[in-house]
ModelCIF file with pLDDT and N, C-alpha, C, O atoms, coordinates in Angstrom:
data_MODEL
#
_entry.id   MODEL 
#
_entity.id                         1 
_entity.type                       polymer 
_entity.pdbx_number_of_molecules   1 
#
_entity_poly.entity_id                      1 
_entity_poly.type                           'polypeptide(L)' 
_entity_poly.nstd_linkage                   no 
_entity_poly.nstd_monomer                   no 
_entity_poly.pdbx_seq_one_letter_code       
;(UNK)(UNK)(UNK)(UNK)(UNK)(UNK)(UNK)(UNK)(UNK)(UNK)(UNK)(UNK)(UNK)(UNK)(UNK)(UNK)
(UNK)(UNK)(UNK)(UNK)(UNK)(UNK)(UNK)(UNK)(UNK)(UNK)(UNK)(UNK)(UNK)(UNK)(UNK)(UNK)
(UNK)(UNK)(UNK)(UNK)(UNK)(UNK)
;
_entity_poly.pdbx_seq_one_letter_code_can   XXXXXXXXXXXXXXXXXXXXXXXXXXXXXXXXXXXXXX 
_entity_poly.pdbx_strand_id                 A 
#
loop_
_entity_poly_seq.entity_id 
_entity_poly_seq.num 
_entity_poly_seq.mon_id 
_entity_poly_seq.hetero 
1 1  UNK n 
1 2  UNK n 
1 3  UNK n 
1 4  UNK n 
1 5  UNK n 
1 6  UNK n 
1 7  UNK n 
1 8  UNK n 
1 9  UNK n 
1 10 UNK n 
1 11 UNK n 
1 12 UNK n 
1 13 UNK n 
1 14 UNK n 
1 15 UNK n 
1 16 UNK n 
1 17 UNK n 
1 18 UNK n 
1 19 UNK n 
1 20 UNK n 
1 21 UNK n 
1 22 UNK n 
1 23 UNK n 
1 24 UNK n 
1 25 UNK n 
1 26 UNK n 
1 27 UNK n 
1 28 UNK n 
1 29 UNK n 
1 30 UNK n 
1 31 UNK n 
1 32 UNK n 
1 33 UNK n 
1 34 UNK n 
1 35 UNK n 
1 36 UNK n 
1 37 UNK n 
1 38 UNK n 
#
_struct_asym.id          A 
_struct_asym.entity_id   1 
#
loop_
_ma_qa_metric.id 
_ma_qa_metric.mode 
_ma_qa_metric.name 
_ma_qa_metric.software_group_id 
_ma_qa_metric.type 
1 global pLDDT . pLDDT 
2 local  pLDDT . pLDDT 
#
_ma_qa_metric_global.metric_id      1 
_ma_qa_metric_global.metric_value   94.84 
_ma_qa_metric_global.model_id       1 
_ma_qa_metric_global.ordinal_id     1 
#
loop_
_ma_qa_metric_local.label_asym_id 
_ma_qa_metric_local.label_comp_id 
_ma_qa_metric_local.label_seq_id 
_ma_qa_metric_local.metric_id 
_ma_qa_metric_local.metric_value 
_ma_qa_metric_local.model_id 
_ma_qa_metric_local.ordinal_id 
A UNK 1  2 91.00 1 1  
A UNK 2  2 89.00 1 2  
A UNK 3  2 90.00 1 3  
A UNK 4  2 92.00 1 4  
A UNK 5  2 91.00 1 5  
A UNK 6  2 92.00 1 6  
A UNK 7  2 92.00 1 7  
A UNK 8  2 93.00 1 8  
A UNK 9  2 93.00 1 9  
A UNK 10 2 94.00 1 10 
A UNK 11 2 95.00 1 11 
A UNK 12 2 96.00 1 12 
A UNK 13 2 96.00 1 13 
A UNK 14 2 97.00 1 14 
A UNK 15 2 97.00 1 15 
A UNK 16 2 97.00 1 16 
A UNK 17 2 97.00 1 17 
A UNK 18 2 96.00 1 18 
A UNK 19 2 96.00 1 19 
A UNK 20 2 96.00 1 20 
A UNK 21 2 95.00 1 21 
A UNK 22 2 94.00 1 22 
A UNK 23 2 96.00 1 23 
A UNK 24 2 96.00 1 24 
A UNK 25 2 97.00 1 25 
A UNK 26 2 96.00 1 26 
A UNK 27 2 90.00 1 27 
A UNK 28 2 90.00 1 28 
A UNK 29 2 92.00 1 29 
A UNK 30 2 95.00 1 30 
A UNK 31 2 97.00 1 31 
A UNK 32 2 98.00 1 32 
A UNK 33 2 98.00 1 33 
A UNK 34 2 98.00 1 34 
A UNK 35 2 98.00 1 35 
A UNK 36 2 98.00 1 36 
A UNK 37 2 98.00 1 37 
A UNK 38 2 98.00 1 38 
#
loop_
_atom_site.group_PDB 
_atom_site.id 
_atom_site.type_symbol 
_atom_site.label_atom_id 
_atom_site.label_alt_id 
_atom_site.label_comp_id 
_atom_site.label_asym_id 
_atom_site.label_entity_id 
_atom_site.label_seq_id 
_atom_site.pdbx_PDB_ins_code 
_atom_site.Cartn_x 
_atom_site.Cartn_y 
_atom_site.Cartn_z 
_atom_site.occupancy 
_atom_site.B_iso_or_equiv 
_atom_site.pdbx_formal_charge 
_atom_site.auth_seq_id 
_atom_site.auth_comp_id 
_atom_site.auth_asym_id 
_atom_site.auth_atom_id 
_atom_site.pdbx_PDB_model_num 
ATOM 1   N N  . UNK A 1 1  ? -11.390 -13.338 -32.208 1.00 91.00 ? 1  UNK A N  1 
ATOM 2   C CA . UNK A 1 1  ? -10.077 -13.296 -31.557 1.00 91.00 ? 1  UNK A CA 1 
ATOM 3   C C  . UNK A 1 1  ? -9.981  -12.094 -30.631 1.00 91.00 ? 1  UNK A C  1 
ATOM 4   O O  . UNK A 1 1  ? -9.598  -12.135 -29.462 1.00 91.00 ? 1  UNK A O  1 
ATOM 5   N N  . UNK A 1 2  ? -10.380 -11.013 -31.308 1.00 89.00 ? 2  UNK A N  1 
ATOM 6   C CA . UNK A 1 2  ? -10.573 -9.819  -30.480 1.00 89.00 ? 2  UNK A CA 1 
ATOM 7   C C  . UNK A 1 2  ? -11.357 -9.622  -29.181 1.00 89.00 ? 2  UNK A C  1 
ATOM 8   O O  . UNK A 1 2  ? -11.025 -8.813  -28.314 1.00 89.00 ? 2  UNK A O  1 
ATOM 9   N N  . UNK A 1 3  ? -12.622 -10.577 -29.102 1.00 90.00 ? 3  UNK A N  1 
ATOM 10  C CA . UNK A 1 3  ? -13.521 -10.665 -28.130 1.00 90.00 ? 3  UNK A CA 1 
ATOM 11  C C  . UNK A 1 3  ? -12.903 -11.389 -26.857 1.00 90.00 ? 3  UNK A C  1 
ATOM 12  O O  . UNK A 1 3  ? -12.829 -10.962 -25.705 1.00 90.00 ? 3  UNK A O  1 
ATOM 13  N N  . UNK A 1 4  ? -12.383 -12.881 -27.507 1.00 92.00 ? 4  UNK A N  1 
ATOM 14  C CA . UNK A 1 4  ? -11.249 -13.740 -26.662 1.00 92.00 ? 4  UNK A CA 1 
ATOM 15  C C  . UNK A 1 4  ? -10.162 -13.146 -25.725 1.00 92.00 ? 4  UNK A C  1 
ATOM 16  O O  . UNK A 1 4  ? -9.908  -13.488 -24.571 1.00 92.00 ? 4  UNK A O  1 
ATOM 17  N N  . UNK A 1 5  ? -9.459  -11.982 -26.632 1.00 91.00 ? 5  UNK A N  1 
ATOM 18  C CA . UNK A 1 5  ? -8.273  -11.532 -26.034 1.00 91.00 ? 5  UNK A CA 1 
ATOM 19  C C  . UNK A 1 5  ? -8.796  -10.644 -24.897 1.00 91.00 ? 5  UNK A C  1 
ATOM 20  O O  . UNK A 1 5  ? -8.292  -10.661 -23.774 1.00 91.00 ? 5  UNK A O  1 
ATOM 21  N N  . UNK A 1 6  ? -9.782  -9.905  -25.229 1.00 92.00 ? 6  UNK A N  1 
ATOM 22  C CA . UNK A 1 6  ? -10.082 -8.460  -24.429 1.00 92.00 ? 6  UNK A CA 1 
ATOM 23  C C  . UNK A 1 6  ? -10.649 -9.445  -23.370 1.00 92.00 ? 6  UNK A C  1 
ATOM 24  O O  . UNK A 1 6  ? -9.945  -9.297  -22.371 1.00 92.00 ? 6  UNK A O  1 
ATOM 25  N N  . UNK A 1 7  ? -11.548 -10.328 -23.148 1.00 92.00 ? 7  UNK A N  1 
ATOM 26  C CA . UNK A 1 7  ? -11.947 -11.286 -21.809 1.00 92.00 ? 7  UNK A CA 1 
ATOM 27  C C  . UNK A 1 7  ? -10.689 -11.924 -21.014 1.00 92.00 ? 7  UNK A C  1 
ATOM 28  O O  . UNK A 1 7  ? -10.480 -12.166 -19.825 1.00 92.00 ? 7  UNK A O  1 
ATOM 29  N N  . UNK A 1 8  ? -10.240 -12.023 -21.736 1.00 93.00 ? 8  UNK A N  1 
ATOM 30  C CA . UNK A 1 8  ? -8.715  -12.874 -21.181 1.00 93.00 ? 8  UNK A CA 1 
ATOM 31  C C  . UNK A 1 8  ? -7.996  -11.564 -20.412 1.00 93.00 ? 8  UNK A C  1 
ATOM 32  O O  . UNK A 1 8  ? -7.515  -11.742 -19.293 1.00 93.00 ? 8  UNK A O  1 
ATOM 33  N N  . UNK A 1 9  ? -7.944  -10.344 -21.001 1.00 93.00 ? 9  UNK A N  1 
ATOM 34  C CA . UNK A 1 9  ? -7.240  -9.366  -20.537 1.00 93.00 ? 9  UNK A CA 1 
ATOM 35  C C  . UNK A 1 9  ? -7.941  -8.604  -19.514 1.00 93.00 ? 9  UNK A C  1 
ATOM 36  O O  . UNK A 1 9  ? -7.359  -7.825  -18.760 1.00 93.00 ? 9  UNK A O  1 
ATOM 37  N N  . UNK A 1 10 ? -9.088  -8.812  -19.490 1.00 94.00 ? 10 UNK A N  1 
ATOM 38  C CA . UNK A 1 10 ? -10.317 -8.200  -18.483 1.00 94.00 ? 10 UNK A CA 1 
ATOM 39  C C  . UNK A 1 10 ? -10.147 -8.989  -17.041 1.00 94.00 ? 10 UNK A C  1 
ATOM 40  O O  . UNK A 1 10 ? -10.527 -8.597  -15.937 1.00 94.00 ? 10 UNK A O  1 
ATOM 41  N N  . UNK A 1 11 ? -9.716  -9.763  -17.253 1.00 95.00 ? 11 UNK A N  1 
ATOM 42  C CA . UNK A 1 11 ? -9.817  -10.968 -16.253 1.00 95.00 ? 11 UNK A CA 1 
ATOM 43  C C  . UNK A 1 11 ? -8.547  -10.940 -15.236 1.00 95.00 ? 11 UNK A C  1 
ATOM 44  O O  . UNK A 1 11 ? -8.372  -11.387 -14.103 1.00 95.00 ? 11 UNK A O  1 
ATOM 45  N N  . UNK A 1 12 ? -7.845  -10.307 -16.034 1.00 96.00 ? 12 UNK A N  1 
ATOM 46  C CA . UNK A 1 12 ? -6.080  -10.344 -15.503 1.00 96.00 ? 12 UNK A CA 1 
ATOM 47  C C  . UNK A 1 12 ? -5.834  -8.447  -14.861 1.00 96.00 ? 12 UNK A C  1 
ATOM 48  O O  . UNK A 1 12 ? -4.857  -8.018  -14.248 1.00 96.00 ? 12 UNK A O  1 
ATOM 49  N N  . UNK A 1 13 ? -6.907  -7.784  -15.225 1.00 96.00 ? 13 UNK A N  1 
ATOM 50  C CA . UNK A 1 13 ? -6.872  -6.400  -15.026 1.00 96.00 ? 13 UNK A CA 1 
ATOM 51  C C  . UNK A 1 13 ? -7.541  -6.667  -13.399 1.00 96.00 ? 13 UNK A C  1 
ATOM 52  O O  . UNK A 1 13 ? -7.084  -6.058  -12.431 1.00 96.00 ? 13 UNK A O  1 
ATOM 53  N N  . UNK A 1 14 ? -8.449  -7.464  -13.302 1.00 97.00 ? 14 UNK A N  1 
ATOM 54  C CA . UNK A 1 14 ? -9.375  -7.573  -12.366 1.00 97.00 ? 14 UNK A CA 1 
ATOM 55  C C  . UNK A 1 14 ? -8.724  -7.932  -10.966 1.00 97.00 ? 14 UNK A C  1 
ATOM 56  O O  . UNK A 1 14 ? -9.118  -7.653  -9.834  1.00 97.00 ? 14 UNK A O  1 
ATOM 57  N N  . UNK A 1 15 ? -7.440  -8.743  -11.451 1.00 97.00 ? 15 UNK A N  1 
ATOM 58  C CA . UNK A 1 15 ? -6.324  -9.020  -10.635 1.00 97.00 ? 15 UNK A CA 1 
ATOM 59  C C  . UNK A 1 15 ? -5.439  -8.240  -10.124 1.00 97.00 ? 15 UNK A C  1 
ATOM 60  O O  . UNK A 1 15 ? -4.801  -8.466  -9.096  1.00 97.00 ? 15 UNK A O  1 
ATOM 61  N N  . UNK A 1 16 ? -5.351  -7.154  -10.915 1.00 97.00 ? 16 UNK A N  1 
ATOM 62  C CA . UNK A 1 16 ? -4.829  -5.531  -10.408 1.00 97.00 ? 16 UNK A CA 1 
ATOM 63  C C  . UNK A 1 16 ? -5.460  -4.955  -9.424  1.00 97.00 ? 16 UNK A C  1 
ATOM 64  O O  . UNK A 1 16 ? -4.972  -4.497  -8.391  1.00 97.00 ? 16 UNK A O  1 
ATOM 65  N N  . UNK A 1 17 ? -7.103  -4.999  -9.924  1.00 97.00 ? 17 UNK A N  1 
ATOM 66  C CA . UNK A 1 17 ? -8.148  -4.785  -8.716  1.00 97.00 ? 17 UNK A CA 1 
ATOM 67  C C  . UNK A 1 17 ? -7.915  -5.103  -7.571  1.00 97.00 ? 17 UNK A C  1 
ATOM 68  O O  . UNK A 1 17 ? -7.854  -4.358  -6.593  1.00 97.00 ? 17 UNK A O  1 
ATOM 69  N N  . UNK A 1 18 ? -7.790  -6.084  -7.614  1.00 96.00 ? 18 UNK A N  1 
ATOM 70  C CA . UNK A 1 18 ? -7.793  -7.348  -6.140  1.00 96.00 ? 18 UNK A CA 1 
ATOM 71  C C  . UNK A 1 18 ? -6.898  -6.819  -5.485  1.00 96.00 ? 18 UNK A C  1 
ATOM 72  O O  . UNK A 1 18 ? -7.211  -6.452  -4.352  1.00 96.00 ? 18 UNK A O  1 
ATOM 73  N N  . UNK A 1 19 ? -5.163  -6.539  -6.057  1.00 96.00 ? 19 UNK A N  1 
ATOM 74  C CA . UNK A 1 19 ? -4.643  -5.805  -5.316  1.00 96.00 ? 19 UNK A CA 1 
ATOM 75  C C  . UNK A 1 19 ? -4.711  -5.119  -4.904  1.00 96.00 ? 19 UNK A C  1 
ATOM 76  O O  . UNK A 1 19 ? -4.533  -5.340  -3.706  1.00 96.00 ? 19 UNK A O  1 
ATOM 77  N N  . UNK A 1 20 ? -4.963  -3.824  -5.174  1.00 96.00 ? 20 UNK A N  1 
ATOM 78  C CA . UNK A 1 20 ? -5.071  -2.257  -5.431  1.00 96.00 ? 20 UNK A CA 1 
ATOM 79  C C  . UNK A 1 20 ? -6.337  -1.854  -4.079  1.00 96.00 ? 20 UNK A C  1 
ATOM 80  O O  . UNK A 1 20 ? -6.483  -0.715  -3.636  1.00 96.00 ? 20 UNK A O  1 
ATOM 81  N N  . UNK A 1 21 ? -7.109  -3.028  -3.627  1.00 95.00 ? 21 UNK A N  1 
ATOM 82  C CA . UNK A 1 21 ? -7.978  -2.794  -3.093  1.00 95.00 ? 21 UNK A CA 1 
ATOM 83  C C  . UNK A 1 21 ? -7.814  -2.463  -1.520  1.00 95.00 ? 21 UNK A C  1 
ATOM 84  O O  . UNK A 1 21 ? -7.207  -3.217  -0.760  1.00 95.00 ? 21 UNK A O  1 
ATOM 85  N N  . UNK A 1 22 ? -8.365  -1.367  -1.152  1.00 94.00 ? 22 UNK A N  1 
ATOM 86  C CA . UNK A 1 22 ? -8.224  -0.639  0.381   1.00 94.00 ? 22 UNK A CA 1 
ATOM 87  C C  . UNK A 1 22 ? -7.028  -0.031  -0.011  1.00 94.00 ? 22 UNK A C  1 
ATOM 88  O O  . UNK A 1 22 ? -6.544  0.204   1.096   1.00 94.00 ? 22 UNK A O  1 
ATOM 89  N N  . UNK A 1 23 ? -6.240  0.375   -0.805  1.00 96.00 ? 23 UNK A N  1 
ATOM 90  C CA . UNK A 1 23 ? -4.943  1.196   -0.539  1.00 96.00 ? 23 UNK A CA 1 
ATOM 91  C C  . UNK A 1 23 ? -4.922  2.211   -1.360  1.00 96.00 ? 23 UNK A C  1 
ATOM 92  O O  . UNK A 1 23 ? -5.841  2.293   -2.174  1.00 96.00 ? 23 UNK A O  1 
ATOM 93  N N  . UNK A 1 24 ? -3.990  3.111   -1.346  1.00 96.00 ? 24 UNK A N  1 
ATOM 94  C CA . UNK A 1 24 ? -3.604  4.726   -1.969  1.00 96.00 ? 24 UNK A CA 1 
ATOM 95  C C  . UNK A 1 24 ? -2.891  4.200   -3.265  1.00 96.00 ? 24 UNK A C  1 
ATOM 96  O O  . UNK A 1 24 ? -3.522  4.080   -4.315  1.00 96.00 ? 24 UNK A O  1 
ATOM 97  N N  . UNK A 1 25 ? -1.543  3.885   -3.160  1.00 97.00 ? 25 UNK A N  1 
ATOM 98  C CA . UNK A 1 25 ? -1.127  3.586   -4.285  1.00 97.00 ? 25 UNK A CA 1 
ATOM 99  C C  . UNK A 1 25 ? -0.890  1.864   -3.217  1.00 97.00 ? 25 UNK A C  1 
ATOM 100 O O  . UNK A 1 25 ? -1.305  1.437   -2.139  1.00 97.00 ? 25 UNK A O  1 
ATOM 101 N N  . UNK A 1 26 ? 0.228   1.243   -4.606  1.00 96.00 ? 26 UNK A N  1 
ATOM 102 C CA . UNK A 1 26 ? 0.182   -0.273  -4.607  1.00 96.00 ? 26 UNK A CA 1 
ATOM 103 C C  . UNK A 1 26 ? 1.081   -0.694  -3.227  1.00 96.00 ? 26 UNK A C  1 
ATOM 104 O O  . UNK A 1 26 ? 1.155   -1.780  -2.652  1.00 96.00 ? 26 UNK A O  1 
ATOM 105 N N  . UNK A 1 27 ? 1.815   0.768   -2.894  1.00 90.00 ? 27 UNK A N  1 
ATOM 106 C CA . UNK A 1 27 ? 2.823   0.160   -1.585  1.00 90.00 ? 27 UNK A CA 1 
ATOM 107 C C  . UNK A 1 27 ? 2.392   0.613   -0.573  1.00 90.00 ? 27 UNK A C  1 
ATOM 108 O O  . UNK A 1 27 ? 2.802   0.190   0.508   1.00 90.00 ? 27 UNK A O  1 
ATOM 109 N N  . UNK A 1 28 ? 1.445   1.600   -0.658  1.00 90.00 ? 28 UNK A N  1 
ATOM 110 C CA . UNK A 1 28 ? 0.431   1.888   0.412   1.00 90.00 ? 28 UNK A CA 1 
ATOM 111 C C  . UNK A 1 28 ? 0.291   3.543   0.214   1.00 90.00 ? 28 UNK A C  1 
ATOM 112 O O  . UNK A 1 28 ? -0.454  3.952   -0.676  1.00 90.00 ? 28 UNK A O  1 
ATOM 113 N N  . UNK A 1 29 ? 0.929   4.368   0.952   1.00 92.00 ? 29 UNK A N  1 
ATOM 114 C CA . UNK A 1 29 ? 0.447   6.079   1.133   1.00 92.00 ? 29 UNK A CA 1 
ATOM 115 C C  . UNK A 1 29 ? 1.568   6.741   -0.159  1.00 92.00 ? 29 UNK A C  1 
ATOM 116 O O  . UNK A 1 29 ? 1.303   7.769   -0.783  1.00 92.00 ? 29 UNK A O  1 
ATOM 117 N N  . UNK A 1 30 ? 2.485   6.138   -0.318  1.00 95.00 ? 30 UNK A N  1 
ATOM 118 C CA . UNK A 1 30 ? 3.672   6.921   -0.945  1.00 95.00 ? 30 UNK A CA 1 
ATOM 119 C C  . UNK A 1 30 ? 3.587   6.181   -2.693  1.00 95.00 ? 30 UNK A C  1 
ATOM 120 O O  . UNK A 1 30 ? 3.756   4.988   -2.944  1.00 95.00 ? 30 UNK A O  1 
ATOM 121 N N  . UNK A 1 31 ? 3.292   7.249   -3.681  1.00 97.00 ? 31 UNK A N  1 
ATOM 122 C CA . UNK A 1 31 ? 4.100   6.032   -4.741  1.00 97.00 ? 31 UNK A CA 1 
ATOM 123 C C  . UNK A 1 31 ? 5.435   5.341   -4.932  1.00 97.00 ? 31 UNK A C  1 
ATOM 124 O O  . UNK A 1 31 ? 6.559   5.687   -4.568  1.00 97.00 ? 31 UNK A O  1 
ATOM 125 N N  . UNK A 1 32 ? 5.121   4.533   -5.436  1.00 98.00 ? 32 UNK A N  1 
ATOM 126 C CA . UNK A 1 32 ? 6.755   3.098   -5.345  1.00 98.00 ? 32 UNK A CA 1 
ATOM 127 C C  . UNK A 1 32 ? 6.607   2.852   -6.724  1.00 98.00 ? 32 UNK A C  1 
ATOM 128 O O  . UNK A 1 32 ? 5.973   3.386   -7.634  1.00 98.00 ? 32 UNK A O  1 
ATOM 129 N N  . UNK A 1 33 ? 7.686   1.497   -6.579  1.00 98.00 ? 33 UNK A N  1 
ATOM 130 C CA . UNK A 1 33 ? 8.150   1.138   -7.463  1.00 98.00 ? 33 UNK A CA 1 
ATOM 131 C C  . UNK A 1 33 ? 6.659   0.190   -8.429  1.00 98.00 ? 33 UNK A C  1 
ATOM 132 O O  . UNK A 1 33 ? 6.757   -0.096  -9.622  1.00 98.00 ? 33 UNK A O  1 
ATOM 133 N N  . UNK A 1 34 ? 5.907   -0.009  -7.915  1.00 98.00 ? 34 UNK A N  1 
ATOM 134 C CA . UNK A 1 34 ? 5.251   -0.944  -8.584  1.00 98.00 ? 34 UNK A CA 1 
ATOM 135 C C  . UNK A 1 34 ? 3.801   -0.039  -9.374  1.00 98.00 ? 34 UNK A C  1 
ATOM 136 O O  . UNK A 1 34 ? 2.928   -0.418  -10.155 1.00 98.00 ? 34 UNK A O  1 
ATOM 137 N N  . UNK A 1 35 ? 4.030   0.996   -8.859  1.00 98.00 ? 35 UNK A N  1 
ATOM 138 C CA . UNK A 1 35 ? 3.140   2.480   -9.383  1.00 98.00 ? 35 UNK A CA 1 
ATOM 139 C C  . UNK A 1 35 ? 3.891   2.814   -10.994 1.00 98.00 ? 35 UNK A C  1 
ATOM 140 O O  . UNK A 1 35 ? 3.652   2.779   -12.201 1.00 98.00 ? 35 UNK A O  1 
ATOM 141 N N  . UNK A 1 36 ? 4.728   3.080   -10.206 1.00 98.00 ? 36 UNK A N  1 
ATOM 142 C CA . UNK A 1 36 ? 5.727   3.430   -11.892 1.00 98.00 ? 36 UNK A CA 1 
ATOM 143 C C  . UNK A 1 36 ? 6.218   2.421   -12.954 1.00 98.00 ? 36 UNK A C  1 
ATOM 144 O O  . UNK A 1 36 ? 6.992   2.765   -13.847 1.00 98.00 ? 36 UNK A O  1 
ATOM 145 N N  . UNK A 1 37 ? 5.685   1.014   -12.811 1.00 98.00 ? 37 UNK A N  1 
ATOM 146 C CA . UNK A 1 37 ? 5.676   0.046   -13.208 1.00 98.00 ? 37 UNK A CA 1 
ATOM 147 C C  . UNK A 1 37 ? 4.165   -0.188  -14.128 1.00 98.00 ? 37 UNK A C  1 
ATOM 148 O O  . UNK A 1 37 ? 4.244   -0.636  -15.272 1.00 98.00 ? 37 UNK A O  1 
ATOM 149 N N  . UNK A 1 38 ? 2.702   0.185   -13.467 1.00 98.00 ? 38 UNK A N  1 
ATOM 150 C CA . UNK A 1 38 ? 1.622   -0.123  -13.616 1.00 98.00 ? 38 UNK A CA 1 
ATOM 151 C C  . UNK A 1 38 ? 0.763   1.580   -14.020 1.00 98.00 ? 38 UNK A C  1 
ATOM 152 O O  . UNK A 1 38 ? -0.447  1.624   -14.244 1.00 98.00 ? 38 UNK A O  1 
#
């Protein structure tokens, strides 16, 4: 169950990645709202 969850959750982190990618923080140069969220 433990192995299941952590792949499932690895997978959805990776999706953070995807965002996060080429930028400073998530709204671009300044932290925001979705920084203090994550």
């Amino acid at each position: 169950e433990k192995e299941r969850a952590l792949k499932l959750w690895i997978e959805d982190l990776e999706k953070i990645e995807g965002e996060l990618k080429g930028k400073k923080f998530f709204g671009g140069e300044t932290i925001g709202y979705l920084d203090l969220a994550m």
